[in-house]
PDB file of N, CA and C in Angstrom:
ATOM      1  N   UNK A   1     101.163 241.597  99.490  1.00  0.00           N
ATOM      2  CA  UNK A   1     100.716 241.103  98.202  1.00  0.00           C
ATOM      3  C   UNK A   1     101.932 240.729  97.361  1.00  0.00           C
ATOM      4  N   UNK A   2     101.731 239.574  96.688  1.00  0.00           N
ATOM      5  CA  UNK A   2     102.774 238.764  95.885  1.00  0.00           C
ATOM      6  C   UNK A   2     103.013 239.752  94.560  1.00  0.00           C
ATOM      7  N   UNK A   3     103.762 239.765  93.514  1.00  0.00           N
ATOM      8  CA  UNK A   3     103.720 240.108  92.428  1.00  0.00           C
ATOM      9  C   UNK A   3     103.864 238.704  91.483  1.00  0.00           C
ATOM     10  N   UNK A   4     102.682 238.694  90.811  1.00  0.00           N
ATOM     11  CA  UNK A   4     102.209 237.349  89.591  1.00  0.00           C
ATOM     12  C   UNK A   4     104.392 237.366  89.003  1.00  0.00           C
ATOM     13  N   UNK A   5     104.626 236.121  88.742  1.00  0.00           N
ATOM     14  CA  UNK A   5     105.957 235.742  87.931  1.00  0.00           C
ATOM     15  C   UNK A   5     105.758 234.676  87.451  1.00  0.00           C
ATOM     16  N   UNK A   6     106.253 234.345  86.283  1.00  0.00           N
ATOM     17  CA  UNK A   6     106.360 232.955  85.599  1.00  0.00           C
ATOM     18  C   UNK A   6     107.534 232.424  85.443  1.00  0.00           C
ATOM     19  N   UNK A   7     108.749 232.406  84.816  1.00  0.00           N
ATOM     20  CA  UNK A   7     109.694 231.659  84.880  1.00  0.00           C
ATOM     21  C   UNK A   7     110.895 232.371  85.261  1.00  0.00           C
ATOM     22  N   UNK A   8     112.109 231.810  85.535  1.00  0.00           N
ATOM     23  CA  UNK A   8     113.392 232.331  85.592  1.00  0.00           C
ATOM     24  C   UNK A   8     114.027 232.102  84.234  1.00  0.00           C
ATOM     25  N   UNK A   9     114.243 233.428  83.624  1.00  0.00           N
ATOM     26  CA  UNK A   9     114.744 234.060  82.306  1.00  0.00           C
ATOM     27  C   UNK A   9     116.159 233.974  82.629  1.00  0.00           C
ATOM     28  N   UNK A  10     117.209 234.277  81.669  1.00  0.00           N
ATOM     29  CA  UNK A  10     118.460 233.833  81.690  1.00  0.00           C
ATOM     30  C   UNK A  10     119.012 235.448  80.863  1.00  0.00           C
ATOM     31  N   UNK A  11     119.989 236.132  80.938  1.00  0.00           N
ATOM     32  CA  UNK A  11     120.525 236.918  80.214  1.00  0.00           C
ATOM     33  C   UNK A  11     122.638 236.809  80.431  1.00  0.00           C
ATOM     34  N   UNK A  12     122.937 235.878  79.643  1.00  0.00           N
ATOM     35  CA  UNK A  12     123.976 234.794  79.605  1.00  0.00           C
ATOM     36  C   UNK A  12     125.330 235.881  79.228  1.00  0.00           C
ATOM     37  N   UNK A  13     125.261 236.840  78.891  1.00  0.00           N
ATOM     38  CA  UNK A  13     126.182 237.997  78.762  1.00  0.00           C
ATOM     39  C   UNK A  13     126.492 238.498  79.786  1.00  0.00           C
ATOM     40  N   UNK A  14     125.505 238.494  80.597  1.00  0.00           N
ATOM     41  CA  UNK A  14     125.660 239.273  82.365  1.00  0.00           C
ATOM     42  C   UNK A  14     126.405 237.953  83.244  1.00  0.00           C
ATOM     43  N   UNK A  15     126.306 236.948  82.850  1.00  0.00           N
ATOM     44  CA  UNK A  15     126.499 235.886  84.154  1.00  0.00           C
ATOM     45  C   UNK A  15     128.394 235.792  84.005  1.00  0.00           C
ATOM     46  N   UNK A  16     129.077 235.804  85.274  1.00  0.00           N
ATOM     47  CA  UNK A  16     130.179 235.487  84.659  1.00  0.00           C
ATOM     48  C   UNK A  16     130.649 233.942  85.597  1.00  0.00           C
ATOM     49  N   UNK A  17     129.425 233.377  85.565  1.00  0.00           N
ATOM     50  CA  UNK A  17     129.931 232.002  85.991  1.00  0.00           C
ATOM     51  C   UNK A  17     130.189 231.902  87.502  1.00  0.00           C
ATOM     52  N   UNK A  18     130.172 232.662  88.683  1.00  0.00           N
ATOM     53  CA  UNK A  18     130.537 232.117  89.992  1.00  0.00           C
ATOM     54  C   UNK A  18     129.657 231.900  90.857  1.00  0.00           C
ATOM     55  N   UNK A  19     128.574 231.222  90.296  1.00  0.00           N
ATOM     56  CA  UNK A  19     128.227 230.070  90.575  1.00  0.00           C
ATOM     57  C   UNK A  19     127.428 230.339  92.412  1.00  0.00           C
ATOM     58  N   UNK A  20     127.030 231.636  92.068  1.00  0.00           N
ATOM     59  CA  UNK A  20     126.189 231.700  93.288  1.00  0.00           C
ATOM     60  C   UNK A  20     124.922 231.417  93.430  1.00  0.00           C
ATOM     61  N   UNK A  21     124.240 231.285  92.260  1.00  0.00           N
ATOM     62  CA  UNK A  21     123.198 231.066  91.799  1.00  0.00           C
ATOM     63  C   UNK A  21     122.666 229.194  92.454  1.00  0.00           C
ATOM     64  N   UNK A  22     123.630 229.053  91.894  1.00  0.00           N
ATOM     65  CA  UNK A  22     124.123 226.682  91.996  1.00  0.00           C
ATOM     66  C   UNK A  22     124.472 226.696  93.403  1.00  0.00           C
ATOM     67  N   UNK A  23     125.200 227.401  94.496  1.00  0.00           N
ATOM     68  CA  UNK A  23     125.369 227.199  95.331  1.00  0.00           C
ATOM     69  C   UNK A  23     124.181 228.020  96.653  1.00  0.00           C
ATOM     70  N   UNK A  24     123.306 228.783  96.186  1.00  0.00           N
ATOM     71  CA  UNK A  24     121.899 229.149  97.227  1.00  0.00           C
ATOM     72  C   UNK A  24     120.661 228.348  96.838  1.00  0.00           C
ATOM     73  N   UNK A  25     120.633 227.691  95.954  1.00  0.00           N
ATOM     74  CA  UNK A  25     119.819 227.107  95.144  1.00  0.00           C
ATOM     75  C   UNK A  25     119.509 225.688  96.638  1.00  0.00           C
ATOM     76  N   UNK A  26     118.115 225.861  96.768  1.00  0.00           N
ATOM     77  CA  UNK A  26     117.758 224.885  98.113  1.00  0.00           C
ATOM     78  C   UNK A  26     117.434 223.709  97.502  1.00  0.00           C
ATOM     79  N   UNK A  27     117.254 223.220  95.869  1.00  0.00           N
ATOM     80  CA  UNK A  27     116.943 222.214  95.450  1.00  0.00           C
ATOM     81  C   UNK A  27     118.097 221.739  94.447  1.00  0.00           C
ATOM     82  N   UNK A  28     118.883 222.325  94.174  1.00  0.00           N
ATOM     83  CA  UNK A  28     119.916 222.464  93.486  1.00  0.00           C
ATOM     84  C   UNK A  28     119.244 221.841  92.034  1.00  0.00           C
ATOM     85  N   UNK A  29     118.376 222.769  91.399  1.00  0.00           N
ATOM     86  CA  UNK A  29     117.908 222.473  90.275  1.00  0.00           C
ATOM     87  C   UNK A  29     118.648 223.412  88.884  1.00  0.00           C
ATOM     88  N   UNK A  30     119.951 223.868  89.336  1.00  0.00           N
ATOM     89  CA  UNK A  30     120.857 224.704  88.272  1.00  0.00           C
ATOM     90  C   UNK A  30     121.933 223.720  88.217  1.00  0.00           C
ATOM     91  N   UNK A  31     122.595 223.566  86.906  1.00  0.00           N
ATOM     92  CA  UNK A  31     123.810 222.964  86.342  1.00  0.00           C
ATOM     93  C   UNK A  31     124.315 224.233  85.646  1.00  0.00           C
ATOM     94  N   UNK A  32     125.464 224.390  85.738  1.00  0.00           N
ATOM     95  CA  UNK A  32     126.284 224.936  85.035  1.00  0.00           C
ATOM     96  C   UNK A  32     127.615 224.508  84.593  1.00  0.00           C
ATOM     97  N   UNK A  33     127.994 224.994  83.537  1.00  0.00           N
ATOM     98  CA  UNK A  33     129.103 224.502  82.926  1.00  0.00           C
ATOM     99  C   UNK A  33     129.864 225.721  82.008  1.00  0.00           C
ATOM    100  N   UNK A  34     131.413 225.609  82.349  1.00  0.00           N
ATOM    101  CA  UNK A  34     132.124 226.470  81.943  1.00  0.00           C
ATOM    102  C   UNK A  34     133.341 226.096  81.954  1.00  0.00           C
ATOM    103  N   UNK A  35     134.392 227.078  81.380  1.00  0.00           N
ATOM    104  CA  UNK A  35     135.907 226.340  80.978  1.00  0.00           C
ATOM    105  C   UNK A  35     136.506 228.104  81.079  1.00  0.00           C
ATOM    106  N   UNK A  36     137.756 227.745  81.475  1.00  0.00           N
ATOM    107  CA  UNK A  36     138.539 229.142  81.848  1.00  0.00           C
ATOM    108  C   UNK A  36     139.754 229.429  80.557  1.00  0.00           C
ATOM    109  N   UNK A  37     139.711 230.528  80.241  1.00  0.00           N
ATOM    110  CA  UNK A  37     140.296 230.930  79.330  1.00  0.00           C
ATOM    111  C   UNK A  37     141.263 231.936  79.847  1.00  0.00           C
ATOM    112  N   UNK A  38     142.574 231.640  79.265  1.00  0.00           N
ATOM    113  CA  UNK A  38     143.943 232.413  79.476  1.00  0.00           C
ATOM    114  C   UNK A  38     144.251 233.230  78.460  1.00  0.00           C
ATOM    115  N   UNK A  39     144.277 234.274  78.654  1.00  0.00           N
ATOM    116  CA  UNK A  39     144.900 235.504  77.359  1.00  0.00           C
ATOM    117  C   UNK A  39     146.115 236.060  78.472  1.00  0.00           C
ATOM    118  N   UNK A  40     146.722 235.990  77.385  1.00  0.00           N
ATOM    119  CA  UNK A  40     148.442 236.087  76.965  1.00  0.00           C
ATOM    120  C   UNK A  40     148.767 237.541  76.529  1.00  0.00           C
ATOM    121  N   UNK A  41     149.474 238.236  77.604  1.00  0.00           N
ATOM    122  CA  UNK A  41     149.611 239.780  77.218  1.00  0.00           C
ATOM    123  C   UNK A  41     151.439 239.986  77.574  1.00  0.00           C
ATOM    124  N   UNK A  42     151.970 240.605  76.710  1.00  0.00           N
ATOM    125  CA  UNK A  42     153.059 240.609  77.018  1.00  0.00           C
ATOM    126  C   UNK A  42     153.457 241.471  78.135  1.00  0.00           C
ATOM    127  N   UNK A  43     152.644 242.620  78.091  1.00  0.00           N
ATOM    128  CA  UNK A  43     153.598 243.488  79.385  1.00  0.00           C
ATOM    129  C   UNK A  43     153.162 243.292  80.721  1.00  0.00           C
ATOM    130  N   UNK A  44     152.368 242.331  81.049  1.00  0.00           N
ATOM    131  CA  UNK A  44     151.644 242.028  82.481  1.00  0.00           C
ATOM    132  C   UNK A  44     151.395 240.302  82.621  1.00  0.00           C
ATOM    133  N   UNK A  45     151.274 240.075  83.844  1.00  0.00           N
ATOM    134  CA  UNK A  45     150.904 238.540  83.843  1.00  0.00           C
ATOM    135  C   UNK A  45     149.640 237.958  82.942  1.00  0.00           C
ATOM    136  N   UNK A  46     149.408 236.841  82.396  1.00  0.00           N
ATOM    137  CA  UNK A  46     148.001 236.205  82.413  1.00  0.00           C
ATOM    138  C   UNK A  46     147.164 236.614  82.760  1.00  0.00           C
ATOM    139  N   UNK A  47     145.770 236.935  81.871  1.00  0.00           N
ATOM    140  CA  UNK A  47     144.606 237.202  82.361  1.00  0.00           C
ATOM    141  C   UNK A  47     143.559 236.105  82.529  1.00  0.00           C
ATOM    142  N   UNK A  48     143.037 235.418  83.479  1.00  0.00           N
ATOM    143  CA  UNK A  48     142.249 234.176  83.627  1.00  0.00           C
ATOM    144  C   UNK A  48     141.162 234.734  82.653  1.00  0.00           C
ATOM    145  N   UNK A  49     139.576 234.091  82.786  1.00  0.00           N
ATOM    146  CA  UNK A  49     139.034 234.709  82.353  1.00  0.00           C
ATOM    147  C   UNK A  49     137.723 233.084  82.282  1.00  0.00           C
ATOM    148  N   UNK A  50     136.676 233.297  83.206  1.00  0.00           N
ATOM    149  CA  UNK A  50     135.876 232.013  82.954  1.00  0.00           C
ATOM    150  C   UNK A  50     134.486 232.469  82.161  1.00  0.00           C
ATOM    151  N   UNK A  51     134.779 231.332  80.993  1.00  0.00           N
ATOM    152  CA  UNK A  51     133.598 231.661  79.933  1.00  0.00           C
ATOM    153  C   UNK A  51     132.485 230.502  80.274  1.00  0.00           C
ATOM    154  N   UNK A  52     131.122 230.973  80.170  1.00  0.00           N
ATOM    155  CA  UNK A  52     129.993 229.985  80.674  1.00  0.00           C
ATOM    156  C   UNK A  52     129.907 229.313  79.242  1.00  0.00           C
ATOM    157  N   UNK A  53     129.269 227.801  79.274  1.00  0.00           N
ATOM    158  CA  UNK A  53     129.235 226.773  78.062  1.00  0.00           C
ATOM    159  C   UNK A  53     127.958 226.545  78.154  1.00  0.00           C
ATOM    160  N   UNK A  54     127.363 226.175  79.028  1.00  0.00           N
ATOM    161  CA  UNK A  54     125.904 225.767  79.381  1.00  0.00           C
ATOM    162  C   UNK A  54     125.453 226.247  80.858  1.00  0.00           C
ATOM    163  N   UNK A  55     124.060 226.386  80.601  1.00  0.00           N
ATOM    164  CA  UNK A  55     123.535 226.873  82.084  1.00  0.00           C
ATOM    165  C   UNK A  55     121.874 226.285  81.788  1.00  0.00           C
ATOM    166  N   UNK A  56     121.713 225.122  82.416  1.00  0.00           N
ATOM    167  CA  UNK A  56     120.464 224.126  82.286  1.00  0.00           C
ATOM    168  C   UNK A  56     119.623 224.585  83.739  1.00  0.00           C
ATOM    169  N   UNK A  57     118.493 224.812  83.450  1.00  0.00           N
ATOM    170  CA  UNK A  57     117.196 224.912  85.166  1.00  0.00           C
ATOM    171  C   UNK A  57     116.607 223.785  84.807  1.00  0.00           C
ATOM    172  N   UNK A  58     116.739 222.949  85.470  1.00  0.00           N
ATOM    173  CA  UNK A  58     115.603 221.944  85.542  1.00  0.00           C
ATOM    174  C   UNK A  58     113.995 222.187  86.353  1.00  0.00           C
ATOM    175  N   UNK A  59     113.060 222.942  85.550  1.00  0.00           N
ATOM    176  CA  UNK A  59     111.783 223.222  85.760  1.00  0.00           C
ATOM    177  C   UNK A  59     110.997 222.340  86.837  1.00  0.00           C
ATOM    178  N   UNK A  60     111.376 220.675  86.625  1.00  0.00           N
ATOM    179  CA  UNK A  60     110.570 219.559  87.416  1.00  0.00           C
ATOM    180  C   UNK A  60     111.063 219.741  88.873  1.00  0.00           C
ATOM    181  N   UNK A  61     112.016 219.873  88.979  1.00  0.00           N
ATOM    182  CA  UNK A  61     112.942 220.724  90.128  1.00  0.00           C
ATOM    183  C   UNK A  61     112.441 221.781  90.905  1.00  0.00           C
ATOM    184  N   UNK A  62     112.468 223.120  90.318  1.00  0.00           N
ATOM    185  CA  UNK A  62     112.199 224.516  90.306  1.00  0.00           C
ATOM    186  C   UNK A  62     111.389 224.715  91.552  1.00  0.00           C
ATOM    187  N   UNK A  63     111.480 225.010  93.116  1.00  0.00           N
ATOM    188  CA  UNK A  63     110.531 225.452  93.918  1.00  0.00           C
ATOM    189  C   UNK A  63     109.908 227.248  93.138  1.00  0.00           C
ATOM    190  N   UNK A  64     110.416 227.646  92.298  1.00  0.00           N
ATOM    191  CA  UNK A  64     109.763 229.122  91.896  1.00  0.00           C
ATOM    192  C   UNK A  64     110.071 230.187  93.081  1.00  0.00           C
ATOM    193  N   UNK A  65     110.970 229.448  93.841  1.00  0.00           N
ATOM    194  CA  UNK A  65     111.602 230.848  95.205  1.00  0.00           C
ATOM    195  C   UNK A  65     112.107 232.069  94.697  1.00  0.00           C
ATOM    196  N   UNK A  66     112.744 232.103  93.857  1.00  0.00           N
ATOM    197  CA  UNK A  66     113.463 233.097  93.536  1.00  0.00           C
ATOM    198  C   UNK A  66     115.043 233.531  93.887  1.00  0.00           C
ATOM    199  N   UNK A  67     114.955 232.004  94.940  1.00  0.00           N
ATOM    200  CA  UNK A  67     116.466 232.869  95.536  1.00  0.00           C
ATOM    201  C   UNK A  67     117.646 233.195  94.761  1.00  0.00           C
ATOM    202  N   UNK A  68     117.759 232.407  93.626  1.00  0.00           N
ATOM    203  CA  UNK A  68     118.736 232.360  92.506  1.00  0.00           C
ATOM    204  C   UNK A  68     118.719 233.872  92.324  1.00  0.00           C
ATOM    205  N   UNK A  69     117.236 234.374  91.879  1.00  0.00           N
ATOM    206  CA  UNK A  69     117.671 235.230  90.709  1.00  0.00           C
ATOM    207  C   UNK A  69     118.043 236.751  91.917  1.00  0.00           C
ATOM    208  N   UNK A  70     117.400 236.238  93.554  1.00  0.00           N
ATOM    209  CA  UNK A  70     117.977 237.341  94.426  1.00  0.00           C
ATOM    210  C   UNK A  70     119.772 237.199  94.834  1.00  0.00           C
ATOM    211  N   UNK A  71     119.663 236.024  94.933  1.00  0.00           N
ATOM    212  CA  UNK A  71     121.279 235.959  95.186  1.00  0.00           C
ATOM    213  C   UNK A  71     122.394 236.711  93.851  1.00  0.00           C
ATOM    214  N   UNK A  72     121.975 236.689  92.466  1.00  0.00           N
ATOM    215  CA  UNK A  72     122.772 236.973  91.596  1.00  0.00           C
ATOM    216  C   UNK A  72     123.617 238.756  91.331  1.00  0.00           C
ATOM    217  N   UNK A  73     124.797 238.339  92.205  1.00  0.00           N
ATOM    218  CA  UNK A  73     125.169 239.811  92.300  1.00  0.00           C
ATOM    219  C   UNK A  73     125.122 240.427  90.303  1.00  0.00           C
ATOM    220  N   UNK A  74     124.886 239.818  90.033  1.00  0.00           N
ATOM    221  CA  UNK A  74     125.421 240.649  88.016  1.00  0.00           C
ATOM    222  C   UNK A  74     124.065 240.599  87.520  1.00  0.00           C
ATOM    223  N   UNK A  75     123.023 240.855  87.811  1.00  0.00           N
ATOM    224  CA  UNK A  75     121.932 240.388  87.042  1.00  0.00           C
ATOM    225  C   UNK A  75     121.500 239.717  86.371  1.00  0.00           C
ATOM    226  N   UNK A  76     121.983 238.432  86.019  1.00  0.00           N
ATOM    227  CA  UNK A  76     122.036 237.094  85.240  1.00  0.00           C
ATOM    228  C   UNK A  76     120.709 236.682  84.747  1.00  0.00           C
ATOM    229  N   UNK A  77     119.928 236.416  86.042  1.00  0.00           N
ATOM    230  CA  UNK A  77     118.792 235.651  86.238  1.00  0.00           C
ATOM    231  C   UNK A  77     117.260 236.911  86.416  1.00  0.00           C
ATOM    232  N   UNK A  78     116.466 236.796  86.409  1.00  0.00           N
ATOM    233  CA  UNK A  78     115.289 237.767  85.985  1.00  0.00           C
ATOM    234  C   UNK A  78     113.888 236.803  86.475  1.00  0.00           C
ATOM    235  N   UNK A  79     113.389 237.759  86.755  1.00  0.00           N
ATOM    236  CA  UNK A  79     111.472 236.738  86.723  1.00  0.00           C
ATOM    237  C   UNK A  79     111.341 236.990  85.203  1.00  0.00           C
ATOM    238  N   UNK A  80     110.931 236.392  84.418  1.00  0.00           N
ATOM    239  CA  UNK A  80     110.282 236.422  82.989  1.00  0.00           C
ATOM    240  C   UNK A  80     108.809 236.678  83.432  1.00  0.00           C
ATOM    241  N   UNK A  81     107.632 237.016  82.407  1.00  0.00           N
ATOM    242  CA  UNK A  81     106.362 236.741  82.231  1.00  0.00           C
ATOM    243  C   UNK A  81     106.267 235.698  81.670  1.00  0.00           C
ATOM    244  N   UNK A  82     106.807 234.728  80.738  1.00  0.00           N
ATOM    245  CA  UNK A  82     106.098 233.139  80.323  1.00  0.00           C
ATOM    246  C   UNK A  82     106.094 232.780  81.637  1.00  0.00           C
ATOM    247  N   UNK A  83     104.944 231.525  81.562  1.00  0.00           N
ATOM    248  CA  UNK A  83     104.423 231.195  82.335  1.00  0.00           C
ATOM    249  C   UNK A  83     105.416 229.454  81.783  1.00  0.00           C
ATOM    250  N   UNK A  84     106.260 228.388  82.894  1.00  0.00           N
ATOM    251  CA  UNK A  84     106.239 227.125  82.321  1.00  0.00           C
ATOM    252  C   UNK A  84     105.281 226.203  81.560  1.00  0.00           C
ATOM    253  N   UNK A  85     106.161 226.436  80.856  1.00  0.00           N
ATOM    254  CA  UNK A  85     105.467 225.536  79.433  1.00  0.00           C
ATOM    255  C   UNK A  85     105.140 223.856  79.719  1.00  0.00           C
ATOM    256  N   UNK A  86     103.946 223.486  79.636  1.00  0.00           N
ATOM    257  CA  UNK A  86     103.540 221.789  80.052  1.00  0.00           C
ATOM    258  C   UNK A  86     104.468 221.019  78.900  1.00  0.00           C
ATOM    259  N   UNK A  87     105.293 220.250  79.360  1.00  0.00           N
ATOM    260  CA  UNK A  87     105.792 219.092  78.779  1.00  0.00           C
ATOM    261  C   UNK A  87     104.738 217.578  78.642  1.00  0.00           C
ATOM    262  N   UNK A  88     105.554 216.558  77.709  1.00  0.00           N
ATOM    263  CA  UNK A  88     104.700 215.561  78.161  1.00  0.00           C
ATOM    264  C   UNK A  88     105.877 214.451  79.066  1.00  0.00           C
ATOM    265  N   UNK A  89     107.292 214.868  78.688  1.00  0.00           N
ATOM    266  CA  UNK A  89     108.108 214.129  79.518  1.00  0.00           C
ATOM    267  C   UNK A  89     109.387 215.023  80.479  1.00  0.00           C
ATOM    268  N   UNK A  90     108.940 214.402  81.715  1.00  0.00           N
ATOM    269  CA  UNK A  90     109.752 215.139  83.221  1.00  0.00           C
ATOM    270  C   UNK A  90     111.318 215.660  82.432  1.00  0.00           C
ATOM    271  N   UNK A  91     111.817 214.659  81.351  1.00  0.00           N
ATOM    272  CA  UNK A  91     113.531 215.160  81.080  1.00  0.00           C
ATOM    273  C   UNK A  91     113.348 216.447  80.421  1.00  0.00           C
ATOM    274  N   UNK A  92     111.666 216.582  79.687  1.00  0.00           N
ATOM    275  CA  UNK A  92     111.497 218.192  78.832  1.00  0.00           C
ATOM    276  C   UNK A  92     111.463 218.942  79.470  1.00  0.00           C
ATOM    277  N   UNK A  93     111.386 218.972  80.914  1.00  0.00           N
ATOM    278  CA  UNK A  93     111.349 220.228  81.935  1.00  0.00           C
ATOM    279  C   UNK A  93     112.778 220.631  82.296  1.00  0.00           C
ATOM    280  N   UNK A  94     113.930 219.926  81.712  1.00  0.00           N
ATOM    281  CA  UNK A  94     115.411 220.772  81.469  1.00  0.00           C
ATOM    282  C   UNK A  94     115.234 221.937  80.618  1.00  0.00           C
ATOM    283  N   UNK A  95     115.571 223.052  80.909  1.00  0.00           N
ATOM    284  CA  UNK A  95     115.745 223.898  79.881  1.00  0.00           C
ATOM    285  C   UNK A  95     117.234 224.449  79.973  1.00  0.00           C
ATOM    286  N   UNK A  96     117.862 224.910  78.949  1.00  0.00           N
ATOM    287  CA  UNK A  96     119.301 225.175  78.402  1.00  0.00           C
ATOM    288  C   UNK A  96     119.460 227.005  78.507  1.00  0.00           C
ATOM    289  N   UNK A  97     120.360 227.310  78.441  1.00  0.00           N
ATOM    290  CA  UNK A  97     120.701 228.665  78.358  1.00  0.00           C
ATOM    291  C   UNK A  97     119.762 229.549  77.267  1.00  0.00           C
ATOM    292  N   UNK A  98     120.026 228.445  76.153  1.00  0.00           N
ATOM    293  CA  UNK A  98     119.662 229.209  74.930  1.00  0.00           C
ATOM    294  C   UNK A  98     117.969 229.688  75.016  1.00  0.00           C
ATOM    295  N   UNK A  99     117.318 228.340  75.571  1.00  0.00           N
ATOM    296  CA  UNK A  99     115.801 228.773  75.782  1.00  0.00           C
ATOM    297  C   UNK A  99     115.191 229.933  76.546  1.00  0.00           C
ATOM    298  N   UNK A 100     116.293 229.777  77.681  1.00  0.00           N
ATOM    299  CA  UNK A 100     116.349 230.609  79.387  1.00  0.00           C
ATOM    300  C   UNK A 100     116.871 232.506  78.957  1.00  0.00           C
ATOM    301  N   UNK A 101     117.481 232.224  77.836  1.00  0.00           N
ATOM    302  CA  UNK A 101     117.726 233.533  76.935  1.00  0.00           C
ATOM    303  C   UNK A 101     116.549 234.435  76.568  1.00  0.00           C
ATOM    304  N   UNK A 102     115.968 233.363  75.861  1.00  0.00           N
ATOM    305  CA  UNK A 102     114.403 233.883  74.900  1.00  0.00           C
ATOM    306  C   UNK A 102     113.505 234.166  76.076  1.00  0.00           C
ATOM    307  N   UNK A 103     113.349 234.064  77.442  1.00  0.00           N
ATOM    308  CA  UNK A 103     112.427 234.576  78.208  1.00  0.00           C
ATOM    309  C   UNK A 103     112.804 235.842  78.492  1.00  0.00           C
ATOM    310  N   UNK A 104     112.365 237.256  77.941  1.00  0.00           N
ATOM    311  CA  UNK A 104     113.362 237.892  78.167  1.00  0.00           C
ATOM    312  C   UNK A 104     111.619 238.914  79.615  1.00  0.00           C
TER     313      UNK A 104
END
């Protein structure tokens, strides 16, 4: 027996960007976007440090597999209870981090 799920929820504090999610993804319906940040410490080398900017699911996309949110070693990704929301145009079935947040 299945367990009922509605969308893939986003919790953007947990993700640190490597991109395992974009790379098991069988439809490749994840974009992500990020930029690496260098802090400067005097008594040790450079600390890299990659900060996420955007993280878009394209819904029209979406087989609803789950593999994303099984592949995500940090807990990033989640089943939500909303159920996808009907658009009236295919580009409204992008959703952004910020939305993918609020499914909690």
């Amino acid at each position: 027996m299945t367990t009922p799920h509605g969308v893939i929820g986003l919790v953007a504090e947990n993700c640190t960007v490597c991109m395992i999610c974009v790379e098991e993804c069988p439809v490749w319906c994840i974009d992500i976007g990020s930029h690496v940040e260098v802090e400067a410490v005097e008594s040790r080398r450079p600390v890299r440090r990659t900060v996420l900017d955007s993280f878009d699911l394209d819904y029209g996309l979406c087989m609803y597999c789950g593999i994303c949110v099984e592949a995500c070693p940090f807990d990033a990704l989640h089943w939500a209870e909303t159920m996808t929301p009907p658009e009236a145009a295919p580009a409204r079935l992008i959703h952004g981090g910020d939305r993918l947040s609020e499914w909690r």
